[in-house]
N, C-alpha and C. Protein backbone atom coordinates (compact mmCIF):
# COMPACT_ATOMS: atom_id res chain seq x y z
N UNK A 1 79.88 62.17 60.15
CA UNK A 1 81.03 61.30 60.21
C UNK A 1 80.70 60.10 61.09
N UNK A 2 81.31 58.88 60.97
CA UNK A 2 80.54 57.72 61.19
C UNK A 2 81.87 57.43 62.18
N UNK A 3 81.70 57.39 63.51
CA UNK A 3 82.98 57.01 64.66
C UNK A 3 83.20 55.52 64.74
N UNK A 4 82.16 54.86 64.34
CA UNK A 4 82.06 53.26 64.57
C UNK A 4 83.45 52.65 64.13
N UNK A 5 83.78 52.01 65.31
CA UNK A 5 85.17 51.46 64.92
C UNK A 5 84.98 49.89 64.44
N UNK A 6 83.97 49.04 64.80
CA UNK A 6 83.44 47.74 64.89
C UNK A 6 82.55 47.74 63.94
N UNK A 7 82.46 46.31 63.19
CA UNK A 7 81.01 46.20 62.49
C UNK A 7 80.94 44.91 62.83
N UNK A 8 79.17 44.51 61.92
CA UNK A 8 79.03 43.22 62.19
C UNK A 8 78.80 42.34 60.38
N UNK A 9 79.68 41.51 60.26
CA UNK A 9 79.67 40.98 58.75
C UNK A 9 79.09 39.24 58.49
N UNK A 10 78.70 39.16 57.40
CA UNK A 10 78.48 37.50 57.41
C UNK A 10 79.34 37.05 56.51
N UNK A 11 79.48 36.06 56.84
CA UNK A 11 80.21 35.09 55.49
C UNK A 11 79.32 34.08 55.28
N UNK A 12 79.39 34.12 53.89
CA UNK A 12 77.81 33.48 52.85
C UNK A 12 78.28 32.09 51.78
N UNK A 13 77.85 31.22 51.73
CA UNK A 13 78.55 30.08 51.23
C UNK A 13 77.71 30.08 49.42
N UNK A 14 78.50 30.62 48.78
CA UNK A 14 78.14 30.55 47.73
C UNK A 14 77.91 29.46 46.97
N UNK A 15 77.62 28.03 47.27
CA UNK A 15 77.44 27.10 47.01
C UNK A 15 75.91 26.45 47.25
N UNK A 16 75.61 27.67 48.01
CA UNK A 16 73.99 27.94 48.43
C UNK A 16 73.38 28.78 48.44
N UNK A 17 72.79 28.85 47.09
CA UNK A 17 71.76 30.70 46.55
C UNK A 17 70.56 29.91 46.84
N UNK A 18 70.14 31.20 47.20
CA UNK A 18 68.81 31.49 47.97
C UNK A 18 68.44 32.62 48.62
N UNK A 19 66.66 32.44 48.72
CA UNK A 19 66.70 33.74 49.86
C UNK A 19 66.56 33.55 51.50
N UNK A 20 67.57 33.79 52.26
CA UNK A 20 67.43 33.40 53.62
C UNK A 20 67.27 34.75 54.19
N UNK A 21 66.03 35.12 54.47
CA UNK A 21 65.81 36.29 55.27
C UNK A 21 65.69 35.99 56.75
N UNK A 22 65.85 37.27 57.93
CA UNK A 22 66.01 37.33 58.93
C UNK A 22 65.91 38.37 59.56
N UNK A 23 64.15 38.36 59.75
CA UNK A 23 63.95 40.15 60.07
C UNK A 23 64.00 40.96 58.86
N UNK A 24 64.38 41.73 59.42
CA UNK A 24 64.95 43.04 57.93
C UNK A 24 66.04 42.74 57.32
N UNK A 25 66.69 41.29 57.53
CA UNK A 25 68.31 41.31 56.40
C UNK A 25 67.77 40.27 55.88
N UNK A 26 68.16 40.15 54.14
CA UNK A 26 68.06 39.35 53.23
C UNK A 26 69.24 39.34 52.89
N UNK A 27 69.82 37.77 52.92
CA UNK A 27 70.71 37.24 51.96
C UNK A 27 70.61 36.25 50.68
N UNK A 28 71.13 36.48 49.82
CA UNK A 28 70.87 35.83 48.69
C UNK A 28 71.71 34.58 48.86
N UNK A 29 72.64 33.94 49.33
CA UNK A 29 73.52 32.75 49.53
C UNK A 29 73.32 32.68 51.29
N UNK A 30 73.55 31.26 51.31
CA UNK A 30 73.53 30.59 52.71
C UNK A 30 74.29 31.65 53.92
N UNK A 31 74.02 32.28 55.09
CA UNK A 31 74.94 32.36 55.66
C UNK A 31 75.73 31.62 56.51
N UNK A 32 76.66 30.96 56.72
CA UNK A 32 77.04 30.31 57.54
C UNK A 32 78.50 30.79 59.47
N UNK A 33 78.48 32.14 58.77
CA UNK A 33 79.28 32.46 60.01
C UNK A 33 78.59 34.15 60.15
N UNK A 34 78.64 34.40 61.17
CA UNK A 34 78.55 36.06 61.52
C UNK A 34 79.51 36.68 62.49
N UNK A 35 80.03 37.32 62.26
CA UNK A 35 81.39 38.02 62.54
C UNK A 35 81.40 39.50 63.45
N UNK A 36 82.08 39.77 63.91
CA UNK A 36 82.02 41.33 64.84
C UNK A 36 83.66 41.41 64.53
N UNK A 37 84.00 42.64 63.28
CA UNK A 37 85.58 43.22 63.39
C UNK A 37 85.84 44.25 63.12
N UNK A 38 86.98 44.44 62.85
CA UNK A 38 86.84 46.14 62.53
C UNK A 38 88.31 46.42 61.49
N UNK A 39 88.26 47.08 60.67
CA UNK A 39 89.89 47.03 59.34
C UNK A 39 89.17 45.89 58.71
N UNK A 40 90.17 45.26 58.39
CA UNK A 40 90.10 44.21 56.92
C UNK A 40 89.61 42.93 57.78
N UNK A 41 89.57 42.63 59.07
CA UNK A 41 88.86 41.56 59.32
C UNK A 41 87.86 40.06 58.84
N UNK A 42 86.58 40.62 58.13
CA UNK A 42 85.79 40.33 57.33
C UNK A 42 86.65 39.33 56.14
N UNK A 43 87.51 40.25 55.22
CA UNK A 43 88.14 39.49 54.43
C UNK A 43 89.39 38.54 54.73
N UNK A 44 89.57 38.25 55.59
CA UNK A 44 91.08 37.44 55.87
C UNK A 44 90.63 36.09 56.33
N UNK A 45 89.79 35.88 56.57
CA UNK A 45 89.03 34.75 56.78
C UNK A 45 89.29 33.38 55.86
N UNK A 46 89.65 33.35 54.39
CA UNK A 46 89.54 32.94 53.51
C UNK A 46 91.17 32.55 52.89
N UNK A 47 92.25 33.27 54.18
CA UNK A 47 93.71 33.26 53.68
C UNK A 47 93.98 32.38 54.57
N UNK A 48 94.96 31.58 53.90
CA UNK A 48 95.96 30.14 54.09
C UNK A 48 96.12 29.82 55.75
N UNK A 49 96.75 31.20 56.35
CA UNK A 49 97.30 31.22 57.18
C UNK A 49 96.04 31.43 58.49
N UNK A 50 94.70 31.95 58.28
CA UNK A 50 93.55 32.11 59.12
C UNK A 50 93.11 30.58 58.57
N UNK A 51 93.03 30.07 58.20
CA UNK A 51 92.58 28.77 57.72
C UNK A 51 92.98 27.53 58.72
N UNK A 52 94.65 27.30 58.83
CA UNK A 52 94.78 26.43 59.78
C UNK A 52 94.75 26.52 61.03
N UNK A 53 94.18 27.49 61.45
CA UNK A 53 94.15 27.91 62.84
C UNK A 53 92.96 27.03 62.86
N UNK A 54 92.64 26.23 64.53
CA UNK A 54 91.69 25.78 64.73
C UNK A 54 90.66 26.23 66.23
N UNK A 55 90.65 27.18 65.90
CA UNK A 55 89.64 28.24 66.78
C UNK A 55 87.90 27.87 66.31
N UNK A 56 87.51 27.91 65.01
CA UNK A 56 86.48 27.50 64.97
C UNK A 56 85.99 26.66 64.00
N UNK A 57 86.40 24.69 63.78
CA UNK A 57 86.41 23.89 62.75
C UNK A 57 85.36 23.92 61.88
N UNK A 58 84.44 24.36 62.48
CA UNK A 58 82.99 24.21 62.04
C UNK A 58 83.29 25.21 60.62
N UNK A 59 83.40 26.26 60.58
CA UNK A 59 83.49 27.88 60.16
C UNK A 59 84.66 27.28 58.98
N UNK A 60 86.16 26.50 59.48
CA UNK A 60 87.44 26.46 58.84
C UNK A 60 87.03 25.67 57.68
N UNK A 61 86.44 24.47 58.17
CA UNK A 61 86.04 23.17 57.02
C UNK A 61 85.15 23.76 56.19
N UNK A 62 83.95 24.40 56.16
CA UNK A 62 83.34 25.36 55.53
C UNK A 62 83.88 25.90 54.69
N UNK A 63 84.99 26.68 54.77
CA UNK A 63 85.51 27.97 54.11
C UNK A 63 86.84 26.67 53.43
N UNK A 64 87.02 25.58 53.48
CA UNK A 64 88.03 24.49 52.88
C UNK A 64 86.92 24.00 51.22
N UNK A 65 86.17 23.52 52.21
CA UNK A 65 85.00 23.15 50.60
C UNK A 65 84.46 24.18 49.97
N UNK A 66 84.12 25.32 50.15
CA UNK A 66 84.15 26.58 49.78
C UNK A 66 85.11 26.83 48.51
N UNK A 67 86.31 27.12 49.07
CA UNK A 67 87.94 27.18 48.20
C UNK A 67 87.73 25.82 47.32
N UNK A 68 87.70 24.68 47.96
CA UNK A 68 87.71 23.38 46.82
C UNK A 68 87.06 23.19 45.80
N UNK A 69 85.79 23.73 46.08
CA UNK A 69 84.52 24.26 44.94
C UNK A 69 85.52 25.10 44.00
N UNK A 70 86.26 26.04 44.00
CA UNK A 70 86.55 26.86 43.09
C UNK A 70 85.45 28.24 42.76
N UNK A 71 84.74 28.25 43.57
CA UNK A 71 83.35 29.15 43.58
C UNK A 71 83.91 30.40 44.09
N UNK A 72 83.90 31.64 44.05
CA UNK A 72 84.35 32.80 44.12
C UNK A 72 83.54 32.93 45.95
N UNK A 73 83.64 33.47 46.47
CA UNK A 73 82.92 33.73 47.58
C UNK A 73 82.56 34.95 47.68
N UNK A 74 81.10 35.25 48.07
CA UNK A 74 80.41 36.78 47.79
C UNK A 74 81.65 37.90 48.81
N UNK A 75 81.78 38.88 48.66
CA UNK A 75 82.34 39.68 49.75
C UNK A 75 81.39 40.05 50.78
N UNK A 76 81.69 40.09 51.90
CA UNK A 76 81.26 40.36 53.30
C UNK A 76 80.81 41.26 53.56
């Protein structure tokens, strides 16, 4: 049984395939954020209301042209 309450996730800009390896992790799309959460965290990133928050612009504007693309975004 796995106690881990925390993980660690990326969010990958599907507007950039490729292989970006790093050590032992390969991603096939750009990563552009790396994350530490735990529940649904990972995915909420991408909703309206986590969006206008301006905690991290860099990460927000990203995930704006992301959505504007119309490009599906890989899951986390």
């Amino acid at each position: 049984m796995n106690n881990n309450r925390f993980y660690v996730y990326a969010l990958l800009d599907p507007r950039k395939p490729g292989r970006y390896e790093y050590k032992d992790i390969c991603f096939l799309y750009e990563p552009f954020y790396i994350g530490k959460g735990c529940g649904d965290r990972a995915k909420i990133h991408f909703e309206k209301g986590e969006i206008k928050r301006n905690y991290n612009p860099y990460k927000n504007n990203k995930i704006k042209k992301i959505m504007a693309s119309k490009i599906e975004p890989p899951p986390p």
